[in-house]
Every structure is written in structure tokens, then in C-alpha cells.
C-alpha atoms as a PDB file:
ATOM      1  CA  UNK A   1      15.906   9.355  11.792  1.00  0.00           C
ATOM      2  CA  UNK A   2      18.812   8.163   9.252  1.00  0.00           C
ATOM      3  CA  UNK A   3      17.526   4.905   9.248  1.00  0.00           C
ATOM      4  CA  UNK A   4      14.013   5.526   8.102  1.00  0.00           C
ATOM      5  CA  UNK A   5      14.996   8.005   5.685  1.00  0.00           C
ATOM      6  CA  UNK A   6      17.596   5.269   4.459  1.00  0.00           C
ATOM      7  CA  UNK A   7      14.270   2.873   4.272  1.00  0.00           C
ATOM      8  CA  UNK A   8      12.276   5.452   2.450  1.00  0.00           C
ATOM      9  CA  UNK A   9      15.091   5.837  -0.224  1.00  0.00           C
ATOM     10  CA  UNK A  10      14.915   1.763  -0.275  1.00  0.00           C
ATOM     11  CA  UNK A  11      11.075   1.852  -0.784  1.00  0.00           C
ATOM     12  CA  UNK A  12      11.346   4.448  -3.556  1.00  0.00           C
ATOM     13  CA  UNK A  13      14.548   3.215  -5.353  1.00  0.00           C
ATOM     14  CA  UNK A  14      12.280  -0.257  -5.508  1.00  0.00           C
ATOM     15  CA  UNK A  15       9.767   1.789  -7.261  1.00  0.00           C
ATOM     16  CA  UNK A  16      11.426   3.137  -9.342  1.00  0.00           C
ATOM     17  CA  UNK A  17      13.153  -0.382 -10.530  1.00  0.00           C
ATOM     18  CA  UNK A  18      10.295  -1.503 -11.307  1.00  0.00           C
ATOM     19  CA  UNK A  19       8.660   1.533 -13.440  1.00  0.00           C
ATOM     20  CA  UNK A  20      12.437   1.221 -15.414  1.00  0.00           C
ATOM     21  CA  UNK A  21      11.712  -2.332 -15.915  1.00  0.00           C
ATOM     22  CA  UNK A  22       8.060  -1.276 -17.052  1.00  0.00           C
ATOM     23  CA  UNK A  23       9.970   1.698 -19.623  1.00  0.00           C
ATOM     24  CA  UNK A  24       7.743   4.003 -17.127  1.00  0.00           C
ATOM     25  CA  UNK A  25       4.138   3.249 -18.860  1.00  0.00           C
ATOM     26  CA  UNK A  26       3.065   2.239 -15.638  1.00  0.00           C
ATOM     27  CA  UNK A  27       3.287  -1.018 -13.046  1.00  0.00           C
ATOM     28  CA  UNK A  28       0.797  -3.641 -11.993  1.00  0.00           C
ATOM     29  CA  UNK A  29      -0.311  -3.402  -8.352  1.00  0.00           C
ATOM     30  CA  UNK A  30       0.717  -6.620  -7.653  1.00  0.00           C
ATOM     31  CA  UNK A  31       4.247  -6.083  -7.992  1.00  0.00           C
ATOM     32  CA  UNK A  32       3.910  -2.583  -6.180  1.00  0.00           C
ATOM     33  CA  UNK A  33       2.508  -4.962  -3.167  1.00  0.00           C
ATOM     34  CA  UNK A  34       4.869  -7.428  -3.615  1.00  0.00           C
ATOM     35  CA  UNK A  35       8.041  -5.431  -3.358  1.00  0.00           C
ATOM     36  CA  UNK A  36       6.691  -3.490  -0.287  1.00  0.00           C
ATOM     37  CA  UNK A  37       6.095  -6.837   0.834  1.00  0.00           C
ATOM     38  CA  UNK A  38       9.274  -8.329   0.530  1.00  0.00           C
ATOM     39  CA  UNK A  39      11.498  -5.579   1.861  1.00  0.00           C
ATOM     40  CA  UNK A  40       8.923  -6.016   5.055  1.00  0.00           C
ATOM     41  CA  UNK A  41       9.209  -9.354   5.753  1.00  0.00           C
ATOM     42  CA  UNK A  42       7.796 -11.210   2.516  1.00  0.00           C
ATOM     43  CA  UNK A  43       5.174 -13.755   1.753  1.00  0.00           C
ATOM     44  CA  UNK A  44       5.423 -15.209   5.130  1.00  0.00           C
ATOM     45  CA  UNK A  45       4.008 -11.837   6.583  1.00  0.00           C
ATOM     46  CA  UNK A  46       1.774 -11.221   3.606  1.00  0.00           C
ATOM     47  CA  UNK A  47      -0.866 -12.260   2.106  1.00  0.00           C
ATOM     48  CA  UNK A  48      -1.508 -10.395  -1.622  1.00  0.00           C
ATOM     49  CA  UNK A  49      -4.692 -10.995  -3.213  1.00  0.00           C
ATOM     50  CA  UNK A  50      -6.620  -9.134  -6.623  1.00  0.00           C
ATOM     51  CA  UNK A  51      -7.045  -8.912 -10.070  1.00  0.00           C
ATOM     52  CA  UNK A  52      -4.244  -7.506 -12.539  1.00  0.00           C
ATOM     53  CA  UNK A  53      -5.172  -3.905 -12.085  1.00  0.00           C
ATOM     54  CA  UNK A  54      -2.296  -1.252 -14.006  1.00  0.00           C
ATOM     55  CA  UNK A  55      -1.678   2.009 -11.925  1.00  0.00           C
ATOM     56  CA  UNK A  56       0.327   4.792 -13.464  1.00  0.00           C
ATOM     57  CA  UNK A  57       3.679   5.488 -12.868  1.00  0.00           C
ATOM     58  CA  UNK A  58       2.588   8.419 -10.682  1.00  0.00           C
ATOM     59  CA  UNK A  59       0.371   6.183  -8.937  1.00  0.00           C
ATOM     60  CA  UNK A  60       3.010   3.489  -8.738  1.00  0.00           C
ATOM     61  CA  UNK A  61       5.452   5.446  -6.846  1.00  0.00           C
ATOM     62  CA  UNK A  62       2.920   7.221  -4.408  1.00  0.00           C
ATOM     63  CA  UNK A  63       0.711   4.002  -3.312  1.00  0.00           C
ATOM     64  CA  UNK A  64       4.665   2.064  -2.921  1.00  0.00           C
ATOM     65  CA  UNK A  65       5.385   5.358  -1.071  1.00  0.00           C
ATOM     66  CA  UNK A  66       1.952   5.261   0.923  1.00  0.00           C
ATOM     67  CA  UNK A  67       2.627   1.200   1.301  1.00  0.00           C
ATOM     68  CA  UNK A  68       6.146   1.521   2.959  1.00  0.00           C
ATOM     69  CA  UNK A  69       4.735   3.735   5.439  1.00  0.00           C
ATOM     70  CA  UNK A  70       1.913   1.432   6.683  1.00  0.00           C
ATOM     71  CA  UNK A  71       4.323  -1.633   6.955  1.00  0.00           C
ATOM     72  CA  UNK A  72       7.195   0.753   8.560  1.00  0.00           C
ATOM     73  CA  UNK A  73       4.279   1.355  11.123  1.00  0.00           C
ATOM     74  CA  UNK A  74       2.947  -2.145  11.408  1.00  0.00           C
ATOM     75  CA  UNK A  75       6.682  -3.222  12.169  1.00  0.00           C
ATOM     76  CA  UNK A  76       6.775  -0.790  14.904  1.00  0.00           C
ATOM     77  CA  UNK A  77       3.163  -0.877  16.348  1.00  0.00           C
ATOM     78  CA  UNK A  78       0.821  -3.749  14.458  1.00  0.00           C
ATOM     79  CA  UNK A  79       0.974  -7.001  13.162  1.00  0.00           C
ATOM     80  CA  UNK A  80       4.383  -7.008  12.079  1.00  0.00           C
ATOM     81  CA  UNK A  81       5.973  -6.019  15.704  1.00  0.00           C
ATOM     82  CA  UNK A  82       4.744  -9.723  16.870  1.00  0.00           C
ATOM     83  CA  UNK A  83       6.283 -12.873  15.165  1.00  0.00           C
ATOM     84  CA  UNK A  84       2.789 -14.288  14.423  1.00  0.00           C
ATOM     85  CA  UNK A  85       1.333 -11.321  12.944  1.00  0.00           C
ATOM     86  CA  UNK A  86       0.364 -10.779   9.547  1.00  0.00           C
ATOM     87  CA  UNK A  87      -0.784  -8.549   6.804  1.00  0.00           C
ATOM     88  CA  UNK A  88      -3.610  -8.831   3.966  1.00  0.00           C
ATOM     89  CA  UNK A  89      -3.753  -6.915   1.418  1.00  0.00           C
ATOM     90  CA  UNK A  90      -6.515  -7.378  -0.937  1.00  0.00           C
ATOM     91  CA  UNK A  91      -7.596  -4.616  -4.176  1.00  0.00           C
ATOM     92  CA  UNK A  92     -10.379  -4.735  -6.580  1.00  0.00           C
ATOM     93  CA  UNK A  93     -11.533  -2.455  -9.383  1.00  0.00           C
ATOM     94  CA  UNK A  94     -14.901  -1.074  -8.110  1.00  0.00           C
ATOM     95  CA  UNK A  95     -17.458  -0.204 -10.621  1.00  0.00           C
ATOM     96  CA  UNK A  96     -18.409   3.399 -10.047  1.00  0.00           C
ATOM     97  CA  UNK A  97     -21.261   5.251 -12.069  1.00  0.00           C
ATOM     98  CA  UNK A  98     -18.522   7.803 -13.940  1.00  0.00           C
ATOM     99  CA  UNK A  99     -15.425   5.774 -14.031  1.00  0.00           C
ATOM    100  CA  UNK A 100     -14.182   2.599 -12.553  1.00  0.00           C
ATOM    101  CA  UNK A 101     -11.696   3.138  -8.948  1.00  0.00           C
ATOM    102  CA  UNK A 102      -9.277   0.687  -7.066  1.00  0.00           C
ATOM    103  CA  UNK A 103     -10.605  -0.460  -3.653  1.00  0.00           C
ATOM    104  CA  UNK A 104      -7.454  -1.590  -1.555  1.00  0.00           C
ATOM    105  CA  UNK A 105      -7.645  -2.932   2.008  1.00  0.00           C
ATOM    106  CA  UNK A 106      -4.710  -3.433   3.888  1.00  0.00           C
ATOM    107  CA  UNK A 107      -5.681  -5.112   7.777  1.00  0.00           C
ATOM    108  CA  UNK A 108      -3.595  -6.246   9.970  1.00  0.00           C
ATOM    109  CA  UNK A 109      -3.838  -9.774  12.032  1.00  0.00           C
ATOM    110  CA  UNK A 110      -1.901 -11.533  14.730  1.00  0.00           C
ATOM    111  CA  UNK A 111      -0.579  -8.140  16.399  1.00  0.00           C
ATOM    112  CA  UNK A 112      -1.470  -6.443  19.545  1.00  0.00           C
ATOM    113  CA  UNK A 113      -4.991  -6.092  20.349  1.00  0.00           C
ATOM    114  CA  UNK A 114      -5.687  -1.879  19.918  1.00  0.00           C
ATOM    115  CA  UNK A 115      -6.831  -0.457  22.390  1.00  0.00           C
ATOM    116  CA  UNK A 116      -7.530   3.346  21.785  1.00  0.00           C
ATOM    117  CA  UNK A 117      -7.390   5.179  18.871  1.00  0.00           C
ATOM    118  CA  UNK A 118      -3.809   7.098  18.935  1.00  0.00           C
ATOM    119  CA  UNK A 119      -4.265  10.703  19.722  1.00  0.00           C
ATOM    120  CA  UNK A 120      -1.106  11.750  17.409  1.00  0.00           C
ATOM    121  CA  UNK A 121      -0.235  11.581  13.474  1.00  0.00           C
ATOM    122  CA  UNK A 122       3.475  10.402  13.335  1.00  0.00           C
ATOM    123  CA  UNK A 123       5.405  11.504   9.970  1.00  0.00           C
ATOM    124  CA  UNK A 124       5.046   7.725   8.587  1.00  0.00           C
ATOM    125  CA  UNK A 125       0.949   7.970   8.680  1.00  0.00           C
ATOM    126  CA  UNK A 126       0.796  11.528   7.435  1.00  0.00           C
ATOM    127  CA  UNK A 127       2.847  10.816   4.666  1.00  0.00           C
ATOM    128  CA  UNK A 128       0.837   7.762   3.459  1.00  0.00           C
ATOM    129  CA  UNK A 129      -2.093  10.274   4.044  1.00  0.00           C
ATOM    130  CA  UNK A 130      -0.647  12.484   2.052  1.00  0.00           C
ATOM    131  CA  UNK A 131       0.099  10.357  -0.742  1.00  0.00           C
ATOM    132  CA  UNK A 132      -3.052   8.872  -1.704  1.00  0.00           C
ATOM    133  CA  UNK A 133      -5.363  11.778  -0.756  1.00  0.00           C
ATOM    134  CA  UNK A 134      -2.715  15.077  -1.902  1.00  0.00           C
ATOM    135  CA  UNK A 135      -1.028  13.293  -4.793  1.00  0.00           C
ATOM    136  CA  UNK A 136      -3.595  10.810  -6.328  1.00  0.00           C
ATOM    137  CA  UNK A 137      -6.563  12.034  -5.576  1.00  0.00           C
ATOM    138  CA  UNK A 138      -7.795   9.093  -3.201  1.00  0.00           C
ATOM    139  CA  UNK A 139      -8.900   8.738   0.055  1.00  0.00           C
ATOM    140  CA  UNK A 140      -7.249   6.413   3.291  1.00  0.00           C
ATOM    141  CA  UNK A 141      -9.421   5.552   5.941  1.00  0.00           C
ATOM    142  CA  UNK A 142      -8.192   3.962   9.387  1.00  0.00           C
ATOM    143  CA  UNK A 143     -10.323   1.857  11.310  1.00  0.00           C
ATOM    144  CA  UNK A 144      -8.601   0.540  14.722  1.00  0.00           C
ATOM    145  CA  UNK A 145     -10.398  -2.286  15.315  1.00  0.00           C
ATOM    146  CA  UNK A 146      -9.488  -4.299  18.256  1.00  0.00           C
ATOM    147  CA  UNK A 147      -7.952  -7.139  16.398  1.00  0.00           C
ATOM    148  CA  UNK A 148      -5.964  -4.945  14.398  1.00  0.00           C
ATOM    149  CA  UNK A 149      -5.362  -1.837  11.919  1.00  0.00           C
ATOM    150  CA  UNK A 150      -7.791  -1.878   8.943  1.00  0.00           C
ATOM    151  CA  UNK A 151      -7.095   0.476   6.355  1.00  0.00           C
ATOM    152  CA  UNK A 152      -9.681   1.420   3.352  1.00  0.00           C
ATOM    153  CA  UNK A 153      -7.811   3.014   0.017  1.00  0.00           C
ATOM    154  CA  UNK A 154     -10.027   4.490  -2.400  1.00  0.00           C
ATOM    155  CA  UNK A 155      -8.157   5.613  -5.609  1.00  0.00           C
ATOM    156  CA  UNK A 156      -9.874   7.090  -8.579  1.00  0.00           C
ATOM    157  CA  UNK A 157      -9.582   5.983 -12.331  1.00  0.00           C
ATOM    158  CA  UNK A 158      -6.947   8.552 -12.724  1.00  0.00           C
ATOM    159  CA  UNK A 159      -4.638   6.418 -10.649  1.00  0.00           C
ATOM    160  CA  UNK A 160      -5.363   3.641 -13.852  1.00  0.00           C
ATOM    161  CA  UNK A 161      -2.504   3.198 -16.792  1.00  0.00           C
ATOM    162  CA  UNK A 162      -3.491   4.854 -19.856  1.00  0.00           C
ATOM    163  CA  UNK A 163      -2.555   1.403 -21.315  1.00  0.00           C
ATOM    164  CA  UNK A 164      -4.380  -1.643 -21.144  1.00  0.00           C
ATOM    165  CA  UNK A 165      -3.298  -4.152 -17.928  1.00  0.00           C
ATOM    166  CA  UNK A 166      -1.432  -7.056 -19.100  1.00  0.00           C
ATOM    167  CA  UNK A 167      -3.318 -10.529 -19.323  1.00  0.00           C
ATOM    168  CA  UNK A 168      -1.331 -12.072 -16.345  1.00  0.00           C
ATOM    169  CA  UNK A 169      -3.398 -13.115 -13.080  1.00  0.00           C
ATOM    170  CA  UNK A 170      -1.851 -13.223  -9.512  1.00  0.00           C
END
């Protein structure tokens, strides 16, 4: 239990860096990913992949919240409990009729096959449930596909900086 509180307080004091670094106007989603990433194993367990897309500082803090949860899990259960396993995670800004959203897919390759569907929500999955759905607005979808974990984040426009997205590309 002290160690993956320690490793939450790791995943949000990374955060947080990185909105101080920003003067807290917001973050780009690649460097959210990327620092999840790298406290997880890095670019040789991840593959990182979309446009420059600004979140909010709220929405900053709860996706790298939501994030650190799903590797914390795929260390434990998925693709990151086998030495060949691996994680993509790809996000695009989806046209939608009222506002523009983020589509983010996280899936998970080179792990155990999955077999069943578990019966129980551990804290780790309810609290990156809880993250994008009670604090952003979004919505996380599982799928357990037999290959591995694919996860489907929805997040609104609201989880968009106010201010323009830097011209960099990842």
C-alpha cells in the first residue's frame, strides 16, 4: 500500500513539474504521455503517437493521474508484466458537430493473452475511471481483447487549453 501511494505522489509531483514549467496555462499531451511513460519503463515500452493537442492544467493532472493508473496496472497484469510487452498510445482531436474532443487509445501488446473479463474494480482502475469520467467530463472504455487491454478515452473540448497549442509536432 505505501509503495503505490509513494508512486501516485511520483505520478502527480511529475505533473505538476511540468504545469510549473508551463506557468500552469496548461501542458501538451505529449509530454503528459511521455512522463507517464518514462517513470513506467520509457520509450522502449512505449510507443507515443498524435498531433500537438494542449489540455488544461486540470486536464493535465487528471489524464497523468488516469495514465499512472493504467501503466501501474499493465505492470502488474498486461503488457508491461512480460519483458516483450508493450504499450501504444495514440490521441487525435476528433471533429464533433458542437465542439472538437480528444480521442486517446491506450492498447496493450506483447502481454498475457486475457482470458475473461475481471469480475472486480481494483482502486488503480476506479481511480482512472474516476478521473476522466468524474473530473473531466470524459468517458474510459475497456475492451479485453484477447491480445491485450484496449482502452478508448473520450475527453470533451473542455479538457482543451484556453490558449492556442504550440506549433511543435511529436
Amino acid at each position: 500500500a505505501q509503495e503505490a501511494f509513494s508512486s501516485r505522489i511520483v505520478a502527480l509531483a511529475e505533473a505538476h513539474d511540468l504545469l510549473t514549467r508551463e506557468n500552469w496555462e496548461g501542458a501538451e499531451l505529449h509530454d503528459v504521455t511521455a512522463r507517464v511513460a518514462a517513470l513506467h519503463g520509457g520509450p522502449g515500452r512505449f510507443d507515443l503517437s498524435g498531433p500537438s493537442i494542449r489540455l488544461s492544467p486540470k486536464s493535465a493532472l487528471s489524464l497523468s493521474m488516469a495514465l499512472h493508473e493504467l501503466a501501474t496496472n499493465a505492470m502488474k497484469y498486461g503488457a508491461l508484466s512480460t519483458p516483450v510487452g508493450r504499450v501504444h498510445v495514440s490521441w487525435a482531436l476528433a471533429p464533433d458537430p458542437g465542439a472538437a474532443r480528444v480521442d486517446l487509445t491506450w492498447t496493450e501488446t506483447g502481454g498475457p493473452p486475457v482470458s475473461q473479463t475481471p469480475t472486480r474494480t481494483g482502486f488503480g482502475s476506479s481511480l482512472a475511471s474516476l478521473s476522466v469520467e468524474g473530473q473531466l467530463g470524459g468517458r474510459l472504455v475497456r475492451d479485453w481483447r484477447p491480445a491485450g487491454l484496449r482502452i478508448l478515452v473520450d475527453l470533451p473540448a473542455t479538457a482543451l487549453s484556453r490558449r492556442r497549442a504550440a506549433e511543435k509536432s511529436h
